[in-house]
N, C-alpha and C. Protein backbone atom coordinates (compact mmCIF):
# COMPACT_ATOMS: atom_id res chain seq x y z
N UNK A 1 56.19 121.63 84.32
CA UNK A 1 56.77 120.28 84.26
C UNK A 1 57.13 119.88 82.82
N UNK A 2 56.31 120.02 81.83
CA UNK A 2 56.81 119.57 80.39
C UNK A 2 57.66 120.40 79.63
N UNK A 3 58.14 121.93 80.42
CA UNK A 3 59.08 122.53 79.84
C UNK A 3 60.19 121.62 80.55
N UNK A 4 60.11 121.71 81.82
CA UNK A 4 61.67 121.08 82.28
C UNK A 4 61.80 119.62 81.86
N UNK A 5 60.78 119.06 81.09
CA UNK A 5 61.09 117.71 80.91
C UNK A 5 61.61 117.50 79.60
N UNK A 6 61.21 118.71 78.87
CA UNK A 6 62.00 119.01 77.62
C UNK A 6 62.98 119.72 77.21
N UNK A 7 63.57 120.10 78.39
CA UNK A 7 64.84 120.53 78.64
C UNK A 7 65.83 119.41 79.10
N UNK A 8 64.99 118.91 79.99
CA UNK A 8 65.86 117.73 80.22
C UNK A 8 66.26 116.65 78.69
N UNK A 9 65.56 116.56 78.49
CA UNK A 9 65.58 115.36 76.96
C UNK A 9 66.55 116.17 76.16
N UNK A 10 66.42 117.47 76.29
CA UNK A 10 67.64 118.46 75.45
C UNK A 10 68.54 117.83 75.68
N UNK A 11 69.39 118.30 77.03
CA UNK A 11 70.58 118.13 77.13
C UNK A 11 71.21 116.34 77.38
N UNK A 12 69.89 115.66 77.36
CA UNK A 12 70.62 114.19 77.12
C UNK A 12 70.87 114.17 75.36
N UNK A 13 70.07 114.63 74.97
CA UNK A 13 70.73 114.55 72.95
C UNK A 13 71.61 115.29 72.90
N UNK A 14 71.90 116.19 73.71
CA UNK A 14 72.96 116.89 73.41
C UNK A 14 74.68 116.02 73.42
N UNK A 15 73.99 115.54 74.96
CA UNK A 15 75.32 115.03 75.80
C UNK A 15 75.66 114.00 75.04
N UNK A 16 74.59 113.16 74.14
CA UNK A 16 74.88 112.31 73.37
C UNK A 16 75.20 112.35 72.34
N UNK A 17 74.94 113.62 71.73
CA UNK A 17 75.40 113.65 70.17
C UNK A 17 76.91 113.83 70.58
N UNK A 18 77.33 114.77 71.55
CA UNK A 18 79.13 115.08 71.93
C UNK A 18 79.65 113.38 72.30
N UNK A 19 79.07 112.39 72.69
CA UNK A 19 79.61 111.32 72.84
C UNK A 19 80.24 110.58 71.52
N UNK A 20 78.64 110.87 70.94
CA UNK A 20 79.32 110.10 69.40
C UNK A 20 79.78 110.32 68.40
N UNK A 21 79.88 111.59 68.46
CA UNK A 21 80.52 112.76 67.88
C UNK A 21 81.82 111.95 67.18
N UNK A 22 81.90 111.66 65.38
CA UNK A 22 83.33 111.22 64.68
C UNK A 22 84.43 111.91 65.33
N UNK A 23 85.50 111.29 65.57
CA UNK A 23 87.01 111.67 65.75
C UNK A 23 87.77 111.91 64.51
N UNK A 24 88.65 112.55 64.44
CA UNK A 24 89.52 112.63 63.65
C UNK A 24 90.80 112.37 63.98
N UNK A 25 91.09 111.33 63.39
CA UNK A 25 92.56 110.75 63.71
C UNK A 25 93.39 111.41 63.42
N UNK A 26 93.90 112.17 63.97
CA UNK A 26 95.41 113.17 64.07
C UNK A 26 96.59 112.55 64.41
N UNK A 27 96.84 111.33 65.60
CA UNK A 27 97.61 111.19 65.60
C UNK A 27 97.60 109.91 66.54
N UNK A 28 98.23 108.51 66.02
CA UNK A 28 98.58 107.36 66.36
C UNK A 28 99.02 106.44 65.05
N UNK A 29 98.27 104.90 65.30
CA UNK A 29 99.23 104.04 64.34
C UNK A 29 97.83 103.21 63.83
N UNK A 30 97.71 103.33 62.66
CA UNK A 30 96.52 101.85 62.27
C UNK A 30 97.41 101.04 61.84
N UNK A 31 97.35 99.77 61.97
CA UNK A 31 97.63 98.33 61.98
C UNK A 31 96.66 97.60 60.70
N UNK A 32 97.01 97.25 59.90
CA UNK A 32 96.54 96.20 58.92
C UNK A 32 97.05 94.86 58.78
N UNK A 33 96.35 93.70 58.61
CA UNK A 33 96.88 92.34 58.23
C UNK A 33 96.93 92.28 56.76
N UNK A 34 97.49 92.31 55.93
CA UNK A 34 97.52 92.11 54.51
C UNK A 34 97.65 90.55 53.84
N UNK A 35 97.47 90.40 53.15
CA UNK A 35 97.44 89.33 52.53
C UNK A 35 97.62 89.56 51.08
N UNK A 36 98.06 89.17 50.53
CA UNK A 36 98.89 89.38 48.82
C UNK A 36 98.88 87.91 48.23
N UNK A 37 98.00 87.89 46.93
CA UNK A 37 97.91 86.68 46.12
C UNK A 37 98.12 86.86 44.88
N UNK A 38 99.19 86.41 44.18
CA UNK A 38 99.73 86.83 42.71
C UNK A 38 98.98 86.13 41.99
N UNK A 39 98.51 86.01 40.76
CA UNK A 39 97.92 85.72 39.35
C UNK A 39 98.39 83.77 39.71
N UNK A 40 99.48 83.73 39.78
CA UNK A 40 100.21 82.40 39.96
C UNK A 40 100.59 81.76 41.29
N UNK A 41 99.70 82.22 42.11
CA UNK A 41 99.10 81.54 43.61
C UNK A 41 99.90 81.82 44.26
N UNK A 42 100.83 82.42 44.69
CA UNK A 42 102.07 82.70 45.12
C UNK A 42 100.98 83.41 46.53
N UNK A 43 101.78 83.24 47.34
CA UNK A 43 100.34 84.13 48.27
C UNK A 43 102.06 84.67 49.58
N UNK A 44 101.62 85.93 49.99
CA UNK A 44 102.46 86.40 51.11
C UNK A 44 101.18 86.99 52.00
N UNK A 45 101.78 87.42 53.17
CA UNK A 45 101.35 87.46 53.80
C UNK A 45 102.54 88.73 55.23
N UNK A 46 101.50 89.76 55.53
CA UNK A 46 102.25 90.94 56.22
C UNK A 46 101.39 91.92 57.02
N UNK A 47 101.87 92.68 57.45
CA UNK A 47 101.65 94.11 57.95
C UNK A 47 101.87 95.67 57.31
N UNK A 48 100.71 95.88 57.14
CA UNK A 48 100.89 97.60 56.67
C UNK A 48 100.25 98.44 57.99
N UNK A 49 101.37 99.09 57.81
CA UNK A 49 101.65 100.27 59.28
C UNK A 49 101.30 101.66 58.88
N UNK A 50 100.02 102.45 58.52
CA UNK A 50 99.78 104.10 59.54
C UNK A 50 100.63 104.34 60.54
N UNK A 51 101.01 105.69 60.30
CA UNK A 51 101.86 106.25 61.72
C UNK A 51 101.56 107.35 61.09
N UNK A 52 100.67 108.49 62.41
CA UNK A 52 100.07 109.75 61.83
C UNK A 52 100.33 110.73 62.63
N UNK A 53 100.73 111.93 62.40
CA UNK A 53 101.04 112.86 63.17
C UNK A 53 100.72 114.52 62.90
N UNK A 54 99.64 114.93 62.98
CA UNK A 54 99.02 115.99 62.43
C UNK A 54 99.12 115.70 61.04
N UNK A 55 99.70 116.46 60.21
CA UNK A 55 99.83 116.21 58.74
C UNK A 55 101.51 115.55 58.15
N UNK A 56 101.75 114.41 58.98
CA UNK A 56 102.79 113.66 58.95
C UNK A 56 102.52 112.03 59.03
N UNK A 57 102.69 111.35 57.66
CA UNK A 57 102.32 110.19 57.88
C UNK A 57 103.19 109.64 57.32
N UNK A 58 103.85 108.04 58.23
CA UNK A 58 104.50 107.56 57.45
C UNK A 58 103.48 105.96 57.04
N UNK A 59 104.02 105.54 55.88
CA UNK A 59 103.47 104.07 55.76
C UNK A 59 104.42 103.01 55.28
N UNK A 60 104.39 102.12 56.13
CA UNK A 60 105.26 100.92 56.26
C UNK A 60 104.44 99.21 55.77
N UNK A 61 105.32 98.88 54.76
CA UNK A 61 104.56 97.37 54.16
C UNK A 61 105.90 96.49 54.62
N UNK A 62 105.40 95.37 55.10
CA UNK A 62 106.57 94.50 55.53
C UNK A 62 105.99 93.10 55.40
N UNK A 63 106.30 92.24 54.46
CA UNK A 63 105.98 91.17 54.02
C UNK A 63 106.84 90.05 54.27
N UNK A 64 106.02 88.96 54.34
CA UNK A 64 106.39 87.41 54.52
C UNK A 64 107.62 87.03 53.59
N UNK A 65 107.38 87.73 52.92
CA UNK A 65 108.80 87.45 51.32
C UNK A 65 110.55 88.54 51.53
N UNK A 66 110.05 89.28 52.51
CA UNK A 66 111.40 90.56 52.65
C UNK A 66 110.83 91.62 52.35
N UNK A 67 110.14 91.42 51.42
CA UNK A 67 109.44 92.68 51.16
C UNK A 67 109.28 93.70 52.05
N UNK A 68 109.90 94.64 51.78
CA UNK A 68 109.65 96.10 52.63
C UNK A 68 109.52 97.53 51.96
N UNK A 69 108.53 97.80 51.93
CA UNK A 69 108.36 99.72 51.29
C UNK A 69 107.74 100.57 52.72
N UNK A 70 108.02 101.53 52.97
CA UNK A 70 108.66 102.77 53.42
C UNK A 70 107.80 104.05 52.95
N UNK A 71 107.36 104.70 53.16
CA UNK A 71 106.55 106.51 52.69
C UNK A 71 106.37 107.16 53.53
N UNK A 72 107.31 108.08 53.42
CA UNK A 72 107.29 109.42 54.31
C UNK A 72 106.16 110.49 53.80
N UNK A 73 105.40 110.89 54.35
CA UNK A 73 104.65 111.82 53.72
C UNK A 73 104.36 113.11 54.66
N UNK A 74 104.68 114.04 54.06
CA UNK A 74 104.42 115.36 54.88
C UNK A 74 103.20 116.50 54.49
N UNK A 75 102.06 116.27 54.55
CA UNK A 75 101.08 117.37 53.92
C UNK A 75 101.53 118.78 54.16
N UNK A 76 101.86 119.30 55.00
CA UNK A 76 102.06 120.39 55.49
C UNK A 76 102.86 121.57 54.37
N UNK A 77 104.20 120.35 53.98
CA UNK A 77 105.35 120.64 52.98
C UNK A 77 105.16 120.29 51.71
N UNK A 78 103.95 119.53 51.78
CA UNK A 78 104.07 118.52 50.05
C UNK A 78 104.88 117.92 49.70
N UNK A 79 105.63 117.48 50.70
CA UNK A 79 106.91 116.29 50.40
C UNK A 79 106.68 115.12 50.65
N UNK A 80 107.08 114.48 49.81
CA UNK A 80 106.85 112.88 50.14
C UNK A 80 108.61 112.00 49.66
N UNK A 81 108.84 111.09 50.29
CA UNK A 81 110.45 110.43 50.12
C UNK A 81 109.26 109.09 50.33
N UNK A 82 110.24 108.20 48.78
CA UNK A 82 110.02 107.11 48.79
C UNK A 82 111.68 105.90 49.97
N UNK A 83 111.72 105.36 50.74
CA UNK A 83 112.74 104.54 51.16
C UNK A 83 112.98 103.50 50.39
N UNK A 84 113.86 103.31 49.52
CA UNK A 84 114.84 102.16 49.02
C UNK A 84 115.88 101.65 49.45
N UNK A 85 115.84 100.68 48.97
CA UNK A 85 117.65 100.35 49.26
C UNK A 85 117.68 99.25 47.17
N UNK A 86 119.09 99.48 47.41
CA UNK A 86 119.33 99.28 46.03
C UNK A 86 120.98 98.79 45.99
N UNK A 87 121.28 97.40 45.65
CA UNK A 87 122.88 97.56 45.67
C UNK A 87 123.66 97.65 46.66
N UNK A 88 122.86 97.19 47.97
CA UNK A 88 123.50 97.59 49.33
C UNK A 88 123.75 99.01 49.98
N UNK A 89 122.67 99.69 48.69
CA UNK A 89 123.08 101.58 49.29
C UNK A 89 121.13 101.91 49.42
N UNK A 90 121.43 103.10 49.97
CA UNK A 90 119.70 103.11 50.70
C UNK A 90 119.62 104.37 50.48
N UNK A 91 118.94 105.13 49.88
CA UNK A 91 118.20 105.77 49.18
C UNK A 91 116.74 106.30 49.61
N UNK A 92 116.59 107.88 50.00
CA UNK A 92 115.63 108.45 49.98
C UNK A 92 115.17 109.36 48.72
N UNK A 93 113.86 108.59 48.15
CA UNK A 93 113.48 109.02 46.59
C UNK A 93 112.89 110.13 46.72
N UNK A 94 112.30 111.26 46.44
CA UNK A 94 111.79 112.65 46.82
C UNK A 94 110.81 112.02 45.40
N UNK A 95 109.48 112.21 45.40
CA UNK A 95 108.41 112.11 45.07
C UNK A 95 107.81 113.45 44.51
N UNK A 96 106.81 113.35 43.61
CA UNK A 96 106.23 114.53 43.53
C UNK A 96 104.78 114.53 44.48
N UNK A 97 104.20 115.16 45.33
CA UNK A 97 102.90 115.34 45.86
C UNK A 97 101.61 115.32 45.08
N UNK A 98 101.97 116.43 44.01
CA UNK A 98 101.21 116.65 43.29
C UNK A 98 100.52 115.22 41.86
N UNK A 99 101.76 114.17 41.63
CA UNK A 99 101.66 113.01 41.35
C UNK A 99 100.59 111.83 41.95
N UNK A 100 101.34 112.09 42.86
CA UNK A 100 100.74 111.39 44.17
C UNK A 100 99.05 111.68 44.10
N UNK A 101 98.69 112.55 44.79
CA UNK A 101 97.19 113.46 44.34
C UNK A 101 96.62 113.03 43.13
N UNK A 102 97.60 113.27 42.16
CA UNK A 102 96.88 112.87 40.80
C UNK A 102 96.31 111.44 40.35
N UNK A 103 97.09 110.42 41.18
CA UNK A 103 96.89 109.39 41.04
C UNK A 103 95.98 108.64 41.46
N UNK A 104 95.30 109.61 42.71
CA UNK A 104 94.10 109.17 43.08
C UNK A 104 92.85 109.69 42.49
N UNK A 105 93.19 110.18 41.61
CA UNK A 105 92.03 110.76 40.56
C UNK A 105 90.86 110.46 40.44
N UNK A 106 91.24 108.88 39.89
CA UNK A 106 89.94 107.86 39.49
C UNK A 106 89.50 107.90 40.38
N UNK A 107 90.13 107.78 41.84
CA UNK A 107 89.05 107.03 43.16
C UNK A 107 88.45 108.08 43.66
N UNK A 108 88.67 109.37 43.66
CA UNK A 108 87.47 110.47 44.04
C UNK A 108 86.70 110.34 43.59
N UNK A 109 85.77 111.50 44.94
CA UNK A 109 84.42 111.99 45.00
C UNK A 109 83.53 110.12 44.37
N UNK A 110 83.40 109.33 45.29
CA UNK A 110 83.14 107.84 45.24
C UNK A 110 81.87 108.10 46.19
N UNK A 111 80.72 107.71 46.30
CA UNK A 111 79.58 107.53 46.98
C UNK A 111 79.46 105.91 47.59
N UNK A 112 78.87 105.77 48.33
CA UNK A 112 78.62 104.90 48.99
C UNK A 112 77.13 104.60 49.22
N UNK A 113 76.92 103.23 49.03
CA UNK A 113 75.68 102.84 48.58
C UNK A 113 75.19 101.44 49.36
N UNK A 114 73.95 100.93 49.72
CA UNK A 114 73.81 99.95 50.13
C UNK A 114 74.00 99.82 51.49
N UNK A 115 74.21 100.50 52.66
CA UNK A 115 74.95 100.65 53.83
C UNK A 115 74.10 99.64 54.86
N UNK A 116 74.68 98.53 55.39
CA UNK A 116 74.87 98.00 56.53
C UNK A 116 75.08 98.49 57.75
N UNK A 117 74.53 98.85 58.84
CA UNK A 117 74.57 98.97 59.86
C UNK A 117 75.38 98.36 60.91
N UNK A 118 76.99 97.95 61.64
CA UNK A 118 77.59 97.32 62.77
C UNK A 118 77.14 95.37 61.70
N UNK A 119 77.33 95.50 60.60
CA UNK A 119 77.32 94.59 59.60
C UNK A 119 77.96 93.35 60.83
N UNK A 120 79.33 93.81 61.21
CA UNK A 120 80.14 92.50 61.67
C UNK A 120 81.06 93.14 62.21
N UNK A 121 81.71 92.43 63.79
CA UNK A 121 82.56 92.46 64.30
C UNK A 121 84.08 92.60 63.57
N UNK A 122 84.99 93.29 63.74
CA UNK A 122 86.46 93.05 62.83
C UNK A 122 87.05 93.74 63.99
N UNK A 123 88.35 92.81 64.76
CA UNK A 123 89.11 92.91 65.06
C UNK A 123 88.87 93.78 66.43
N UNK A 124 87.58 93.80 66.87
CA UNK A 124 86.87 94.23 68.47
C UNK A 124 86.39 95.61 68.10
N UNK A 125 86.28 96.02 66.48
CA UNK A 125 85.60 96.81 65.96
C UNK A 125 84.56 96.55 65.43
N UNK A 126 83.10 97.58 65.74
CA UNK A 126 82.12 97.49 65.11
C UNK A 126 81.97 97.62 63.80
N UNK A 127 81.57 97.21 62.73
CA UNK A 127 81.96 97.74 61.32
C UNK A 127 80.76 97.67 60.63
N UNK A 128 80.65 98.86 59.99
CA UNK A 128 79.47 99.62 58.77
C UNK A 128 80.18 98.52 57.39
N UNK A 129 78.82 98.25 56.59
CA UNK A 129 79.34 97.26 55.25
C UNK A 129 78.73 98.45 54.69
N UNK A 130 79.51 98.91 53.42
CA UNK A 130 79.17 99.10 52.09
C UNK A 130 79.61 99.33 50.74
N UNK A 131 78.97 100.15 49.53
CA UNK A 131 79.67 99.45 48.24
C UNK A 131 79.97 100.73 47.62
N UNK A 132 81.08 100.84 47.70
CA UNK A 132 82.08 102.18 46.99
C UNK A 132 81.71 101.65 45.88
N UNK A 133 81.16 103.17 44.96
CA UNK A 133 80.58 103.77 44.20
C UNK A 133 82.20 104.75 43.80
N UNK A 134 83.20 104.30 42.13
CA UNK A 134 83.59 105.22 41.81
C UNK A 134 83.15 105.68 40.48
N UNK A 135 83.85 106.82 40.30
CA UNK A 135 82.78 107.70 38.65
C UNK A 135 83.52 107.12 37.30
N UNK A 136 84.00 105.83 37.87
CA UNK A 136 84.46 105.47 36.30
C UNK A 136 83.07 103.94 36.06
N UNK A 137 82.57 103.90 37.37
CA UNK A 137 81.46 102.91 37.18
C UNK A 137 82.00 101.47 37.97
N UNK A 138 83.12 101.37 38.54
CA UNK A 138 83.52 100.13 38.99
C UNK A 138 83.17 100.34 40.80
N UNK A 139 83.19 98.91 41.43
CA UNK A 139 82.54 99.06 42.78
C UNK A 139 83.76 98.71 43.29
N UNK A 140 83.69 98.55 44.88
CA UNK A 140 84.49 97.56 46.01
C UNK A 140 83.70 98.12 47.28
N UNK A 141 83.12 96.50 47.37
CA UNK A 141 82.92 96.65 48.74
C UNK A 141 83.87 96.47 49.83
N UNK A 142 83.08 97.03 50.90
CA UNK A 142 84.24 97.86 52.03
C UNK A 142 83.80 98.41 53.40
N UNK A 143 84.49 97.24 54.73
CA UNK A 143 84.13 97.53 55.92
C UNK A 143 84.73 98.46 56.56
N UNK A 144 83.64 99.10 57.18
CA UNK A 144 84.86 100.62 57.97
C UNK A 144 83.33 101.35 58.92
N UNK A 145 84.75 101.70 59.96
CA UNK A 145 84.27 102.81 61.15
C UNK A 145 84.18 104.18 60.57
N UNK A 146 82.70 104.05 61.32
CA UNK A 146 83.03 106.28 61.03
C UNK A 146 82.79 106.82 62.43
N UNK A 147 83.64 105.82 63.35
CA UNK A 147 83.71 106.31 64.84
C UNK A 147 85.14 107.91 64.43
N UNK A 148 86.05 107.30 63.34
CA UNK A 148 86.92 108.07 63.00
C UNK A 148 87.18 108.45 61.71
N UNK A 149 87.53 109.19 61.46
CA UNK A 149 87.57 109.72 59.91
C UNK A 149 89.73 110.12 59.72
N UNK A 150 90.25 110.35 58.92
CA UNK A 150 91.67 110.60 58.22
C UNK A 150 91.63 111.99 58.24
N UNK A 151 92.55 112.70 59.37
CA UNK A 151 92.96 113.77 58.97
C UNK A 151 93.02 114.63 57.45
N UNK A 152 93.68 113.78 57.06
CA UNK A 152 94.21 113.77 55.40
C UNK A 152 93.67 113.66 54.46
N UNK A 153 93.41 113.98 53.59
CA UNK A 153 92.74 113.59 52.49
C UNK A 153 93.26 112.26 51.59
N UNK A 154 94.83 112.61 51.48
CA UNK A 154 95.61 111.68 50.61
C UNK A 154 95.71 109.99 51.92
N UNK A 155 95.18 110.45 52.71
CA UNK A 155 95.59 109.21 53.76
C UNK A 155 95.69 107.68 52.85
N UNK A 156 93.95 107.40 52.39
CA UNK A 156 94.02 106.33 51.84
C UNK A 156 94.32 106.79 50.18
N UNK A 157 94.80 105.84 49.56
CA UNK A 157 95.39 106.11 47.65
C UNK A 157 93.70 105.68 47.61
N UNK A 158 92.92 104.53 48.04
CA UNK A 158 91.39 104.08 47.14
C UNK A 158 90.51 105.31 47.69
N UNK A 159 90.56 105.47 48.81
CA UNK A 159 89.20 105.95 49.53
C UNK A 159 89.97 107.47 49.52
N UNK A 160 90.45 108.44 49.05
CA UNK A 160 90.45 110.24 49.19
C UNK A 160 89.63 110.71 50.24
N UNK A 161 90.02 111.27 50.91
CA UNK A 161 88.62 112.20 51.60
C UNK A 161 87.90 111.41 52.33
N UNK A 162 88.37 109.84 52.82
CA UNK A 162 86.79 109.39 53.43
C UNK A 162 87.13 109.81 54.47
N UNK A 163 85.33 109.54 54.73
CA UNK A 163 84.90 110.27 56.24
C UNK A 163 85.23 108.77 57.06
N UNK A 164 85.57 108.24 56.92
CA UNK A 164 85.61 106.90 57.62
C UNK A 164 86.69 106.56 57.43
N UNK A 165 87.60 105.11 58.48
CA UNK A 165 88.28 104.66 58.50
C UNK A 165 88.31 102.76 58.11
N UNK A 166 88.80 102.37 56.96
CA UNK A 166 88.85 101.51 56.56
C UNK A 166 88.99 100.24 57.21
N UNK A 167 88.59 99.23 57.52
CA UNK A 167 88.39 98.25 58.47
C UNK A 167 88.91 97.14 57.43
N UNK A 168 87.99 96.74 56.90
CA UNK A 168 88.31 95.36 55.59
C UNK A 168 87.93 95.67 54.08
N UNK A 169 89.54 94.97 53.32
CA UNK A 169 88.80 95.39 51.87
C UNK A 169 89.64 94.59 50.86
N UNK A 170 89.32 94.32 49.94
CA UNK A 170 90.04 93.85 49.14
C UNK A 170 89.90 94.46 47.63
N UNK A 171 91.34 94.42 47.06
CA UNK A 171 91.20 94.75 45.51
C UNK A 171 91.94 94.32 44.57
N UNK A 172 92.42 94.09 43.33
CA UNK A 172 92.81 93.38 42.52
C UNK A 172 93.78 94.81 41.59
N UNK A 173 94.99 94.10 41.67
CA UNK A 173 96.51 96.05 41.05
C UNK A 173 96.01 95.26 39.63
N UNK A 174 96.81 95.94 39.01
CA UNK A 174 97.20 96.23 37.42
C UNK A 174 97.57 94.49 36.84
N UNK A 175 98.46 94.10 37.85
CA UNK A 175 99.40 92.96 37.64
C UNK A 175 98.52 91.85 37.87
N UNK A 176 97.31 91.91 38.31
CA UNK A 176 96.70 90.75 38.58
C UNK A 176 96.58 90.03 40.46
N UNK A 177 97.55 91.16 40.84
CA UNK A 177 97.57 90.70 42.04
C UNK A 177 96.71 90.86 43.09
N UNK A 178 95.95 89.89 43.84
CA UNK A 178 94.72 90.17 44.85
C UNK A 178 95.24 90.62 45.91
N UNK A 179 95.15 91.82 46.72
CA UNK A 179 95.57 92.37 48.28
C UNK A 179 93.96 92.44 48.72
N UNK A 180 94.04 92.05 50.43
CA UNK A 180 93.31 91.76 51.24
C UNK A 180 93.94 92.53 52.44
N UNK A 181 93.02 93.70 52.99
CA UNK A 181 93.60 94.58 53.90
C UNK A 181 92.56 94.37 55.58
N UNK A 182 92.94 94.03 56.15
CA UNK A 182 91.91 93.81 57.75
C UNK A 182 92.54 94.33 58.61
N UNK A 183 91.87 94.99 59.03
CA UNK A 183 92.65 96.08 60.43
C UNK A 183 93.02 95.27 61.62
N UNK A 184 94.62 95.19 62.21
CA UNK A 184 94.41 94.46 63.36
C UNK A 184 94.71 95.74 64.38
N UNK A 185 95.11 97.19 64.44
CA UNK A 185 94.93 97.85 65.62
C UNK A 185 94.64 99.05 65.05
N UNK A 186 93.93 99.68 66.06
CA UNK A 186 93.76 101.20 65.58
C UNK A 186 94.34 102.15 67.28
N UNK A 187 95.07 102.68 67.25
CA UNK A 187 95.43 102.77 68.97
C UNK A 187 95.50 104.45 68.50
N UNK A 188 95.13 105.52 69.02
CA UNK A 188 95.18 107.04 68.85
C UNK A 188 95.61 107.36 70.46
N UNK A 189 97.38 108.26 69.90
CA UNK A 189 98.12 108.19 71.51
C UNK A 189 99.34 109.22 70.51
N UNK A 190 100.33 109.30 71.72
CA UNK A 190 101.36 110.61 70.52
C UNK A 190 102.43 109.94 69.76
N UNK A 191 102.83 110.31 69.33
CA UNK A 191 103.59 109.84 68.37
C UNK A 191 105.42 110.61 68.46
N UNK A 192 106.54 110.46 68.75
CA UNK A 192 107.48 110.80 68.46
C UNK A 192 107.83 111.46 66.60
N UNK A 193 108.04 112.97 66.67
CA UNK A 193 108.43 113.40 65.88
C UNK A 193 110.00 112.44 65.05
N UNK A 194 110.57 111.96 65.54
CA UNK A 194 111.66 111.32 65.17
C UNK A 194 111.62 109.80 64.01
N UNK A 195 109.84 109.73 64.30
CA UNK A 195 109.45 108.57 63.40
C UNK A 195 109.22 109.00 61.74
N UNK A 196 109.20 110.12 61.78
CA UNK A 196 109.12 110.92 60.42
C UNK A 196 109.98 111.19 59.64
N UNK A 197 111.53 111.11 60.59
CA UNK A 197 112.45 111.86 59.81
C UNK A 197 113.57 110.66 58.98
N UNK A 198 114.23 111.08 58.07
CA UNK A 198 115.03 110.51 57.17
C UNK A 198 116.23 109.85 57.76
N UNK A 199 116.17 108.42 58.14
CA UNK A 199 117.41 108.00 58.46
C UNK A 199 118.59 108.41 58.01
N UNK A 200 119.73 108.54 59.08
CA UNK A 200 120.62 109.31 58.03
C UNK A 200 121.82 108.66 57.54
N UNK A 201 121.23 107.26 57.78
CA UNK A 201 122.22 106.70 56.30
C UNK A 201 121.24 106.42 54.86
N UNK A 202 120.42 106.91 54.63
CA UNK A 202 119.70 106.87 53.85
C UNK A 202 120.66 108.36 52.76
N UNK A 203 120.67 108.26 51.87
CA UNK A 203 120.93 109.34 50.47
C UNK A 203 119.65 110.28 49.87
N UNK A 204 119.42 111.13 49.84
CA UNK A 204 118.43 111.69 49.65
C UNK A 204 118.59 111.92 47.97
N UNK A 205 117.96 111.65 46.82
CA UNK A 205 118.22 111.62 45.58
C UNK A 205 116.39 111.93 44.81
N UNK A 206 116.72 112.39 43.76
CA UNK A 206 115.40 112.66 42.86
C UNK A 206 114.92 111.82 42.22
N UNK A 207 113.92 111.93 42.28
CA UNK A 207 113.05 110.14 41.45
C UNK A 207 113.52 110.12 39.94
N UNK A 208 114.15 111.14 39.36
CA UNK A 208 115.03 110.71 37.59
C UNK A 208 116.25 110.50 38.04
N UNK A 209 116.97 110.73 39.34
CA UNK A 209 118.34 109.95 39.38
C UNK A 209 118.07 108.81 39.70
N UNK A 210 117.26 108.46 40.72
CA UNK A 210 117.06 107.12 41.34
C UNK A 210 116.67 106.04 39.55
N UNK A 211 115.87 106.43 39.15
CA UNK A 211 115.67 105.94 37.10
C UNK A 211 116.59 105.90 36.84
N UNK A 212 118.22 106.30 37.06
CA UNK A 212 119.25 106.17 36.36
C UNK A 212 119.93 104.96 36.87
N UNK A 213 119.69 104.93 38.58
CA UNK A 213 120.37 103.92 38.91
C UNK A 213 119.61 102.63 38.80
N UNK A 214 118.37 102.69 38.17
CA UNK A 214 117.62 101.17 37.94
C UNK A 214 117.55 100.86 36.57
N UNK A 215 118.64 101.65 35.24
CA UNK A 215 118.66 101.07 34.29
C UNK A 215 119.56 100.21 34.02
């Protein structure tokens, strides 16, 4: 009897660890509410769009002001096209990858410290609180699921490599400006290859011609 009863208890930890077992988001759309506050109170207010597809992501910012940026990103190829428009002509910028990568420099290999447990509800998500730890010594705290983790490494520019998916966060750019990021969907379902590709009234041009046409 206490072998089969500890066989039994086996295969319920088992069955349960495969339940809760992290996902890896390969392929659907995360949804963010953004919020943008300039130095001089100016405040907008938008949507930033994930759209993921094995190692195909695009990201879409669309703001209260017109504001719209565009990123095609392809891991697979190491290509990345920035979308402009400029002058009434529209413009696909070809990026370097390796730039890109570099730029997230500072925010690698970041530890996480202080951890909260299902801290607080966000958006009919359970959410873990804690306090990103990067190696230049600066913090941000930061709500997020590790029901799922980013295919990608480059997914997020702050968080590289997390094992988790970003829920709520806020941080302060170069310019002074405060962004406020809150997840309003996370939906994992397929995705049309056709959402990736280069409109084709768009111009495909190199990021030192595109510099020529913004002097």
């Amino acid at each position: 009897m206490p072998h089969k009863l500890l066989v039994f208890l086996f295969l319920i930890l088992l069955h349960g660890g495969y339940t809760h077992a992290q996902k890896i988001f390969t392929e659907g759309t995360i949804v963010y509410k953004v919020t943008l506050a300039s130095a001089g109170q100016k405040e907008f207010t938008g949507l930033y769009t994930f759209t993921i597809k094995g190692s195909q992501i695009k990201k879409e910012l669309k703001l209260s002001n017109g504001y719209q940026d565009i990123v095609l990103l392809n891991c697979g190829t190491s290509t990345i096209y920035s979308l402009q428009s400029r002058n009434n002509r529209k413009y696909a910028i070809q990026l370097s990858m390796n730039d890109a990568i570099k730029s997230q420099g500072k925010f690698t290999a970041f530890t996480i410290k202080n951890e909260e447990k299902n801290s607080k509800n966000i958006s009919g998500f359970p959410a873990d609180k804690g306090q990103i730890n990067y190696a230049d010594g600066s913090v941000a705290e930061v709500y997020y699921t590790k029901d799922w983790r980013p295919s990608q490494a480059i997914t997020f520019e702050r968080f590289p490599d997390a094992k988790f998916i970003p829920l709520y966060f806020t941080y302060t750019d170069e310019q002074g400006m405060v962004m406020t990021f809150e997840v309003k969907t996370i939906e994992a379902g397929p995705i049309e290859n056709a959402v990736f590709r280069i409109p084709a009234d768009y111009k495909m041009i190199s990021y030192e011609e595109y510099k020529e046409l913004t002097k």
